[in-house]
C-alpha atoms as a PDB file:
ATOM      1  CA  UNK A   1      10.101   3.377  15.672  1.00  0.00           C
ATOM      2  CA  UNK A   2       9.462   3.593  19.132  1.00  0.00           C
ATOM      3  CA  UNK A   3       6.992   1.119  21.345  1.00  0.00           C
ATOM      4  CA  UNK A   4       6.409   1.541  24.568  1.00  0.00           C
ATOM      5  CA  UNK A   5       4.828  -0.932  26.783  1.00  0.00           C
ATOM      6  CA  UNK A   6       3.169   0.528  29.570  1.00  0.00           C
ATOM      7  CA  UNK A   7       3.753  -1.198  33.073  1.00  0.00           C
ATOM      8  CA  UNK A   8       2.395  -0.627  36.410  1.00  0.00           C
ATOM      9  CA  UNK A   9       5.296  -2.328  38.244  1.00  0.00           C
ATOM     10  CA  UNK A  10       8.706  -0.984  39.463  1.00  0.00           C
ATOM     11  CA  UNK A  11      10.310  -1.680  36.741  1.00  0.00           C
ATOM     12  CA  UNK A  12      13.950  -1.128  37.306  1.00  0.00           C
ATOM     13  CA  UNK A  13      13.949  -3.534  40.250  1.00  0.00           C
ATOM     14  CA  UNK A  14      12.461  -6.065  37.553  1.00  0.00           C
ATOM     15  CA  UNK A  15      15.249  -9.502  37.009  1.00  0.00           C
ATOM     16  CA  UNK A  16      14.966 -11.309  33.677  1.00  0.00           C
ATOM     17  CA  UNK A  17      12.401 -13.520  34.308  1.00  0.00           C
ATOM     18  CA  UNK A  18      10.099 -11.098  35.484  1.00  0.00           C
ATOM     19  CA  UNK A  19      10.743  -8.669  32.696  1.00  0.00           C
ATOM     20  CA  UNK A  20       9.529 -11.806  30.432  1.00  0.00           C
ATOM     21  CA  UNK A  21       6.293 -12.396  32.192  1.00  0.00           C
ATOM     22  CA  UNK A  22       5.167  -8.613  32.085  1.00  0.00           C
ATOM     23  CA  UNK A  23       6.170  -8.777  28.216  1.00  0.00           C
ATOM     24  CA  UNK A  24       4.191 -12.056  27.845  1.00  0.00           C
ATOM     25  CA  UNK A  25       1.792 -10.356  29.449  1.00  0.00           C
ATOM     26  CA  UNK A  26       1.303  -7.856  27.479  1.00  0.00           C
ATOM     27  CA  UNK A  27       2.538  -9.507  24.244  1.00  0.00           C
ATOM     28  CA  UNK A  28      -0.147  -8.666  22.004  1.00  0.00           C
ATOM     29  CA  UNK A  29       0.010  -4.583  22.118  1.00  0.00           C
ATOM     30  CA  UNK A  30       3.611  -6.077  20.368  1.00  0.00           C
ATOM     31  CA  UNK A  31       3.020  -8.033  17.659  1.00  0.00           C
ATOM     32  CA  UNK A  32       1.806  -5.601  15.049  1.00  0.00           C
ATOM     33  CA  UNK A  33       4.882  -3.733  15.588  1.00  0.00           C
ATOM     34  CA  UNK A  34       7.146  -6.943  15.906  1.00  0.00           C
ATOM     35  CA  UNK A  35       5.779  -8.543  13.205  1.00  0.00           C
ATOM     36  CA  UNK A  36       5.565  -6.112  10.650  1.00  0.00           C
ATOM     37  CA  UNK A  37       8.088  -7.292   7.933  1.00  0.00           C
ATOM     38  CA  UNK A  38       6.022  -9.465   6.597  1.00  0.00           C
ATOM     39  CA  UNK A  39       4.645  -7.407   3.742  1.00  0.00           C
ATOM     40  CA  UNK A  40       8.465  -8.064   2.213  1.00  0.00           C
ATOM     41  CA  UNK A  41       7.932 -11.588   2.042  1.00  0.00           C
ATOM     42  CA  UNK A  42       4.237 -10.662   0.385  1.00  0.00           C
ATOM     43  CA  UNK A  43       1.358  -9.045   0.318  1.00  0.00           C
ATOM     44  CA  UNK A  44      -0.316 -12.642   1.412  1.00  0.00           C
ATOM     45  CA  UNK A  45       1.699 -13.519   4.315  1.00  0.00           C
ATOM     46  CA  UNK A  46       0.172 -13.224   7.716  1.00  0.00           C
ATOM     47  CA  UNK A  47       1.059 -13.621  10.823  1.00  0.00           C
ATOM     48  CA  UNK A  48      -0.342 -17.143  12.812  1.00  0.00           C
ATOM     49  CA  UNK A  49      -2.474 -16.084  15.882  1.00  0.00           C
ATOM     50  CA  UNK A  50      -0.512 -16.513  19.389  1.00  0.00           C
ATOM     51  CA  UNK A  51       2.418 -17.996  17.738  1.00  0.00           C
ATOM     52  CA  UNK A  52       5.106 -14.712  19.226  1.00  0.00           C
ATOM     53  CA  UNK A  53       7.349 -16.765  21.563  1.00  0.00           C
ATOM     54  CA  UNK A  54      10.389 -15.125  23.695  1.00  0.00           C
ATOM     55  CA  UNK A  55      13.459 -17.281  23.487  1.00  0.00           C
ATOM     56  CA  UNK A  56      15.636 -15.226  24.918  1.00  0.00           C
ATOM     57  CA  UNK A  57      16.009 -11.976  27.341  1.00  0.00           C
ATOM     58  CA  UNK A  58      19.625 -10.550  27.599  1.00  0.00           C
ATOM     59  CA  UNK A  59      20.930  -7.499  29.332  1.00  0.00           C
ATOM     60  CA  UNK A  60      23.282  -5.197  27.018  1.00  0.00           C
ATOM     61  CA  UNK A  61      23.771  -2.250  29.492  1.00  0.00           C
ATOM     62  CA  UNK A  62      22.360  -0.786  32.380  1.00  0.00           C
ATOM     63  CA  UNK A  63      18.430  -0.775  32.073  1.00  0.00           C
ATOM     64  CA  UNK A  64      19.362  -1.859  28.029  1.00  0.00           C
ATOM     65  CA  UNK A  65      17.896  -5.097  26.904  1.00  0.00           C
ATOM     66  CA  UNK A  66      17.666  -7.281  23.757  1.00  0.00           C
ATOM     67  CA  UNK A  67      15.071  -9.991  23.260  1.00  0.00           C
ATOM     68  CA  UNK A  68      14.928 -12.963  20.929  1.00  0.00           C
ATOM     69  CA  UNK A  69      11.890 -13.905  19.589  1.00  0.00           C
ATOM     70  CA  UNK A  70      10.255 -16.309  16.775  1.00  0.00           C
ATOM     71  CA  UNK A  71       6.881 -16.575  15.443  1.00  0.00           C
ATOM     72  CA  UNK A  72       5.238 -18.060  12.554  1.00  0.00           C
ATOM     73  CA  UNK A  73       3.589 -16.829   8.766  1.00  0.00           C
ATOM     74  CA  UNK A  74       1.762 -18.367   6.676  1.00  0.00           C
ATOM     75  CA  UNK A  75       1.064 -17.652   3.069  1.00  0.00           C
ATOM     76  CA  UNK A  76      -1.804 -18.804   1.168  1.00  0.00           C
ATOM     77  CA  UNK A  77      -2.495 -17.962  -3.017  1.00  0.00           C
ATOM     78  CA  UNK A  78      -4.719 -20.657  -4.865  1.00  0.00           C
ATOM     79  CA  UNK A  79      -3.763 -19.005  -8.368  1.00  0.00           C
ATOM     80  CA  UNK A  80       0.031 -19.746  -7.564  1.00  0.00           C
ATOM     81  CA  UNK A  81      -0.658 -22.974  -6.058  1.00  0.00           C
ATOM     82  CA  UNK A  82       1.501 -20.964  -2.451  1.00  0.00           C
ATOM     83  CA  UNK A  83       0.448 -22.620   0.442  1.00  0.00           C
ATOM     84  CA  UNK A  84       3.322 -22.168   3.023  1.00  0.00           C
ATOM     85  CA  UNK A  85       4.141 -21.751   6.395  1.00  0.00           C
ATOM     86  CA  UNK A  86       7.880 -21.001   8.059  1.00  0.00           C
ATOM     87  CA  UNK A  87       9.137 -19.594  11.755  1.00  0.00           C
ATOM     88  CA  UNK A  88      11.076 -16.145  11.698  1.00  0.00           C
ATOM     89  CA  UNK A  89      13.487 -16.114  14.496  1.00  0.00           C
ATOM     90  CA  UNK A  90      14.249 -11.797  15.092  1.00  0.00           C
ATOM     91  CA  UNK A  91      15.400  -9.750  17.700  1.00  0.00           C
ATOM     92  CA  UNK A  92      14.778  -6.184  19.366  1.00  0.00           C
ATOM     93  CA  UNK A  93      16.419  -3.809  22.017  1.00  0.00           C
ATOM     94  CA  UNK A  94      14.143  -2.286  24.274  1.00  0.00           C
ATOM     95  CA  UNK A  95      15.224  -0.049  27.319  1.00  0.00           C
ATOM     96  CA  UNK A  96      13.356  -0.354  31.066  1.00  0.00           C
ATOM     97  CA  UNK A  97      12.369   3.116  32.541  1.00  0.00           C
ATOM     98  CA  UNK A  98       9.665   4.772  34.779  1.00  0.00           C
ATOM     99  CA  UNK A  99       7.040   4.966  32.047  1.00  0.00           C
ATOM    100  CA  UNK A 100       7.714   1.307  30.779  1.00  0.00           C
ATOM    101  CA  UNK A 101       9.639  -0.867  28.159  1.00  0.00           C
ATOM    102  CA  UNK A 102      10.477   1.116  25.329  1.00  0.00           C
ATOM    103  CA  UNK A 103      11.294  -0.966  22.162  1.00  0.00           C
ATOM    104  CA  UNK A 104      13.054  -0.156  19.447  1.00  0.00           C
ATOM    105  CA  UNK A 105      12.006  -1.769  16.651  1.00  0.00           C
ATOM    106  CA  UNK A 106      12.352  -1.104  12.834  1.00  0.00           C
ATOM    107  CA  UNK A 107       9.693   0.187  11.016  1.00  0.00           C
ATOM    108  CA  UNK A 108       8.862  -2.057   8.441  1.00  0.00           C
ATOM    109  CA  UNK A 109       5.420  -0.563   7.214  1.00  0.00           C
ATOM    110  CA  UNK A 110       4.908  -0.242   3.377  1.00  0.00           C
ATOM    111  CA  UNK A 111       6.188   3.711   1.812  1.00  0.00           C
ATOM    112  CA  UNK A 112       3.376   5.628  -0.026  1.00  0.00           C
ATOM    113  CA  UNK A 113       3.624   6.334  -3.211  1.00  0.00           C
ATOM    114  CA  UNK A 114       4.670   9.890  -2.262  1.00  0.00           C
ATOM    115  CA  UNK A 115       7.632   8.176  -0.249  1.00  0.00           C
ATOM    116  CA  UNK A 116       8.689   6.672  -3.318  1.00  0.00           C
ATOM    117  CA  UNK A 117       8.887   9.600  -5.575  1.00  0.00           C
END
């Protein structure tokens, strides 16, 4: 699945740090998308608010990126006595071009029922 994050700036003339402050910037059009494996864990777990943290920005190729990233879940179910919370460290690629970042990230979203027959 592809995310693009839409920036006003020249991007290609854009060093590390800077691409990290317009994606901190911008962080939160992310986190649905970035945090979406969570349903795996459970149905319960949920992402903690303004917990998405960069670690790391590294450049693979020319205008091709990869980003570390943690954040942290929580999971809460009184009739199994669950009350947890861990950090998921993760990654993503994402290119720079003239209309923005483009991440690709893995689309963890639930199938339909129709997808599983």
């Amino acid at each position: 699945m592809l995310v693009t994050l839409a920036c006003n700036l020249e991007v290609n003339a854009l060093s590390v740090k800077e691409l990290k402050k317009v994606i901190n910037d911008n962080i939160a059009e992310l986190v649905p998308a970035l945090t979406s494996g969570l349903s795996f864990y459970s149905e319960s777990a949920r992402y903690v608010e303004d917990s998405l943290e960069i670690l790391d920005i590294v450049q693979q190729g020319d205008g091709d990126y990869s980003m570390s990233y943690r954040y942290k879940w929580g999971i809460f179910n009184a009739c199994l006595d669950i009350n947890s919370e861990d950090i998921i460290n993760d990654s993503v690629r994402f290119r720079v071009t003239a209309r923005g970042l483009i991440f690709d990230i893995i689309d963890n979203s639930r199938p339909s029922t129709a997808d599983e027959l």
